[in-house]
Protein backbone atom coordinates (compact mmCIF):
# COMPACT_ATOMS: atom_id res chain seq x y z
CA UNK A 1 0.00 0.00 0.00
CA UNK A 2 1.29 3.53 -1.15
CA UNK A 3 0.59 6.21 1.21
CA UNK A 4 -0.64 9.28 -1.25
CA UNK A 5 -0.54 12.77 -0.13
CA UNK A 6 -0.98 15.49 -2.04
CA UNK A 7 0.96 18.94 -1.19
CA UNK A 8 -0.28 22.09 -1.01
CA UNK A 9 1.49 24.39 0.30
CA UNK A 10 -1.09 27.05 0.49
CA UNK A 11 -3.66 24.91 2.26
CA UNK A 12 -3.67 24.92 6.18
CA UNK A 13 -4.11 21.57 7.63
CA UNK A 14 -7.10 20.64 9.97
CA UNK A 15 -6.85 18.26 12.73
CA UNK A 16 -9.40 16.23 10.32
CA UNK A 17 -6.53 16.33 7.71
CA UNK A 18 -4.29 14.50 10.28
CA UNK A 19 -6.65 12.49 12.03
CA UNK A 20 -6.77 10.90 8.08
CA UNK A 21 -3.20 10.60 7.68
CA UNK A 22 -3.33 9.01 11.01
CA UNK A 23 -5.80 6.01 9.69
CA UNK A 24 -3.80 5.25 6.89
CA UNK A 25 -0.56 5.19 8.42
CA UNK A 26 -2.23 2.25 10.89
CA UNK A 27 -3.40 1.13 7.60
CA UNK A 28 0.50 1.11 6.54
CA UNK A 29 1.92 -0.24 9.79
CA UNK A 30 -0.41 -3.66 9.10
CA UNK A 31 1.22 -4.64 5.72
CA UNK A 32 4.86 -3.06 6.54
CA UNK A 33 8.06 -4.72 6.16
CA UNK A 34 10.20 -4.98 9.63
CA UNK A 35 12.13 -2.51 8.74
CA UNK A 36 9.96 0.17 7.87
CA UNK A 37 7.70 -0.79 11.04
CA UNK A 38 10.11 1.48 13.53
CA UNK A 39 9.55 4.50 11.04
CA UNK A 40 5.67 4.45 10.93
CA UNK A 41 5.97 3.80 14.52
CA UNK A 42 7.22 6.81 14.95
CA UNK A 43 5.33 8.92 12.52
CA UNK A 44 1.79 7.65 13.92
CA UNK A 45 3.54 8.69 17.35
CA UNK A 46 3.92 12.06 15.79
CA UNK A 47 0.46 12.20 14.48
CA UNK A 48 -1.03 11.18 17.64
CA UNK A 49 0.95 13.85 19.43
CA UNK A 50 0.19 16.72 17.10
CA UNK A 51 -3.91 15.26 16.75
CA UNK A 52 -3.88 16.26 21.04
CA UNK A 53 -2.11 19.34 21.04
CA UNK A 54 -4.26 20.74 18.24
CA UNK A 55 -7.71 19.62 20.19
CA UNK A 56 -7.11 20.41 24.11
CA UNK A 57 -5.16 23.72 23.27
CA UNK A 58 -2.36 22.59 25.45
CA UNK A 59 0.68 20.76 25.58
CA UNK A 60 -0.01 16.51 25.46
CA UNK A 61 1.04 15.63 29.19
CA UNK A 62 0.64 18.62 30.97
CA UNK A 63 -2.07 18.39 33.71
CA UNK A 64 -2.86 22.07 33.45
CA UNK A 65 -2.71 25.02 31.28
CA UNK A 66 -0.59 28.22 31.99
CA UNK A 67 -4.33 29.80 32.44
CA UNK A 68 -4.58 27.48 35.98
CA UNK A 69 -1.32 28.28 37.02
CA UNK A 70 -0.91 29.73 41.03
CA UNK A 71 -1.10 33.50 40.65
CA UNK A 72 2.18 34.13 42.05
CA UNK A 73 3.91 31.77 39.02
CA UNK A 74 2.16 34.44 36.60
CA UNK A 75 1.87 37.62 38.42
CA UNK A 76 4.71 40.12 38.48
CA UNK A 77 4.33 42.64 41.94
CA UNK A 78 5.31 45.85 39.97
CA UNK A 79 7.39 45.83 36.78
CA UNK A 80 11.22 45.63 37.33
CA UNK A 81 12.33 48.89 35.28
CA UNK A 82 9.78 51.10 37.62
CA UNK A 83 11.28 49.56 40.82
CA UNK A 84 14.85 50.40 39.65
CA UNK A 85 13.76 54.08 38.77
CA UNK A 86 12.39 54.19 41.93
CA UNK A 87 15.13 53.17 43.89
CA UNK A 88 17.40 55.45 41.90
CA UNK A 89 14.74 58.53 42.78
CA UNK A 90 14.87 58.38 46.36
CA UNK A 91 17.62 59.94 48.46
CA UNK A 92 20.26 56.90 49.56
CA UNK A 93 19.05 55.70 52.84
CA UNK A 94 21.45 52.32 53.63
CA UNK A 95 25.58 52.29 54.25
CA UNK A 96 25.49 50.14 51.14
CA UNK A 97 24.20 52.46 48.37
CA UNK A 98 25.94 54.31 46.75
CA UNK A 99 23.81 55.97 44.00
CA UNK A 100 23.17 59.76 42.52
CA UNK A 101 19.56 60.85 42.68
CA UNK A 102 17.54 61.13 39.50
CA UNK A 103 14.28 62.24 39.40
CA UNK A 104 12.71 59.58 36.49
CA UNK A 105 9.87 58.30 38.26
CA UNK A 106 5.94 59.97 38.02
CA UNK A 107 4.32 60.54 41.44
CA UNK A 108 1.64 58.40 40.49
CA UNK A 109 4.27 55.19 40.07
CA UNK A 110 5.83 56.83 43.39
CA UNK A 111 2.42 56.45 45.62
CA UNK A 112 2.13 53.12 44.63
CA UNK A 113 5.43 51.75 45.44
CA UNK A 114 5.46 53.64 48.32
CA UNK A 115 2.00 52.30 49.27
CA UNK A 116 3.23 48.47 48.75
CA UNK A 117 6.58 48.77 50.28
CA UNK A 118 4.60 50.68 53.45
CA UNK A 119 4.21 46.90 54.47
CA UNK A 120 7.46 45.62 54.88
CA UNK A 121 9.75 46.02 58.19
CA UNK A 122 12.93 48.03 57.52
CA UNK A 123 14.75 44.60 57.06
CA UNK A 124 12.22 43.00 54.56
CA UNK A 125 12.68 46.81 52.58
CA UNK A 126 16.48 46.58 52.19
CA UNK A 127 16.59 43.44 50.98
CA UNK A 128 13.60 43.15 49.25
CA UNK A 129 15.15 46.55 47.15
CA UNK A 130 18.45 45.56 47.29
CA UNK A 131 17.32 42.00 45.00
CA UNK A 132 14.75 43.93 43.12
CA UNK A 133 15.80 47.53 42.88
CA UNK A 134 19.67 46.75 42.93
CA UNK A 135 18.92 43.29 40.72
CA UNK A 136 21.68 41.61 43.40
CA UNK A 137 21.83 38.40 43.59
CA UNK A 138 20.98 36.53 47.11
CA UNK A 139 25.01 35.68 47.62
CA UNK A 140 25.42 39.25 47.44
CA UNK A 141 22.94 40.77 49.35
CA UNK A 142 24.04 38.09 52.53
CA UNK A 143 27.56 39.45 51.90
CA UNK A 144 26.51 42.50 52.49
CA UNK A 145 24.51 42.09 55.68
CA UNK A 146 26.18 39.23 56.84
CA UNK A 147 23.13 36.52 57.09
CA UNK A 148 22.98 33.52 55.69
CA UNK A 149 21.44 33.13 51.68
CA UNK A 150 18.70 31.01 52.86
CA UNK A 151 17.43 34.06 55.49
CA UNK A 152 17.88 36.51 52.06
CA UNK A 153 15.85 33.92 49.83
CA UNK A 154 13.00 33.46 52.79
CA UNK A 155 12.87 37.46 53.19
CA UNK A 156 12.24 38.08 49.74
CA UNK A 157 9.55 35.26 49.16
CA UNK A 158 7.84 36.71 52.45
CA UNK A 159 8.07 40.26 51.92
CA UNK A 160 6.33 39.17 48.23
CA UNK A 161 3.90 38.07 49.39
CA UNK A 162 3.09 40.65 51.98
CA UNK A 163 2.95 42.66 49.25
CA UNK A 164 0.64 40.58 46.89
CA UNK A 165 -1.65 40.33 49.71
CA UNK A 166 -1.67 44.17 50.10
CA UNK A 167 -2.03 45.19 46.53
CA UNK A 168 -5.06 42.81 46.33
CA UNK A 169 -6.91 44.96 49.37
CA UNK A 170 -5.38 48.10 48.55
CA UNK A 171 -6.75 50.29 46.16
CA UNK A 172 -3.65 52.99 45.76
CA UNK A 173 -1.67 49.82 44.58
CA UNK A 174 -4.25 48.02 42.43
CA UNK A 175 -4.70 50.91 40.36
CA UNK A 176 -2.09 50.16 37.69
């Protein structure tokens, strides 16, 4: 048995169109030599692949979608460039920095960060701006302040959520 396609190559294919090419590749794999049984193997392992992924929407395998993931694996606090131009904006208030002021940050993105960071303990502030304002790495920042990497990793994790759980209430934050 010949297996006869013909090509188009402006015609999109439907999962119909492989759910055909599927059948008669089983139809192949019946009357196949030994050799050639590995290759359709494979090819109706293809199909059968691509035939899921086209229907569910997702990935074959994956128990859920990145729609159902936890909202702090797709959530980002405040956007990264903002909290650096923030931290460059305010007068240097830690031994540590080192910076000139600029003044590149509206008052409207001021309020906000303001408002979210108004949760965290002195402690949980530094650090939490040192990683995110500073972009240091956790070695560094325990360097710095002589604690361990897991106490900088655990601060950071904490203090985000503190402040996920405040933007959600507050309204001064959740007005982006």
């Amino acid at each position: 048995m010949q297996l006869e396609l013909e090509y188009n190559p402006s015609r999109i294919a439907t999962v119909e169109d492989y759910r055909l090419t599927l059948k008669e590749a089983k139809k192949l794999l019946d009357c196949a030599a030994d050799e050639d049984e590995e290759i359709i193997k494979g090819i109706i392992s293809d199909l059968e692949y691509t035939i899921e992924w086209m229907s569910t929407g997702r990935r074959p395998g994956n128990k859920r979608g990145i729609e159902r993931r936890a909202a702090y694996q797709n959530n980002r606090l405040f956007d990264p460039l903002i909290i650096q131009r923030y931290f460059r904006s305010e007068e240097p208030v830690f031994s540590w920095d080192q910076h000139q002021k600029e003044d590149i940050i509206h008052s409207w993105e001021r309020d906000q960060l303001d408002c979210a960071l108004s949760v965290l303990t002195d402690r949980e502030k530094e650090i939490f701006l040192m990683n995110k304002g500073h972009c240091l790495q956790n070695t560094e920042i325990a360097s710095l302040l002589g604690v361990s990497e897991s106490n900088i990793s655990s601060t950071i994790h904490h203090s985000e959520k503190k402040i996920l759980n405040h933007i959600s209430e507050c309204l001064i934050c959740s007005c982006r």
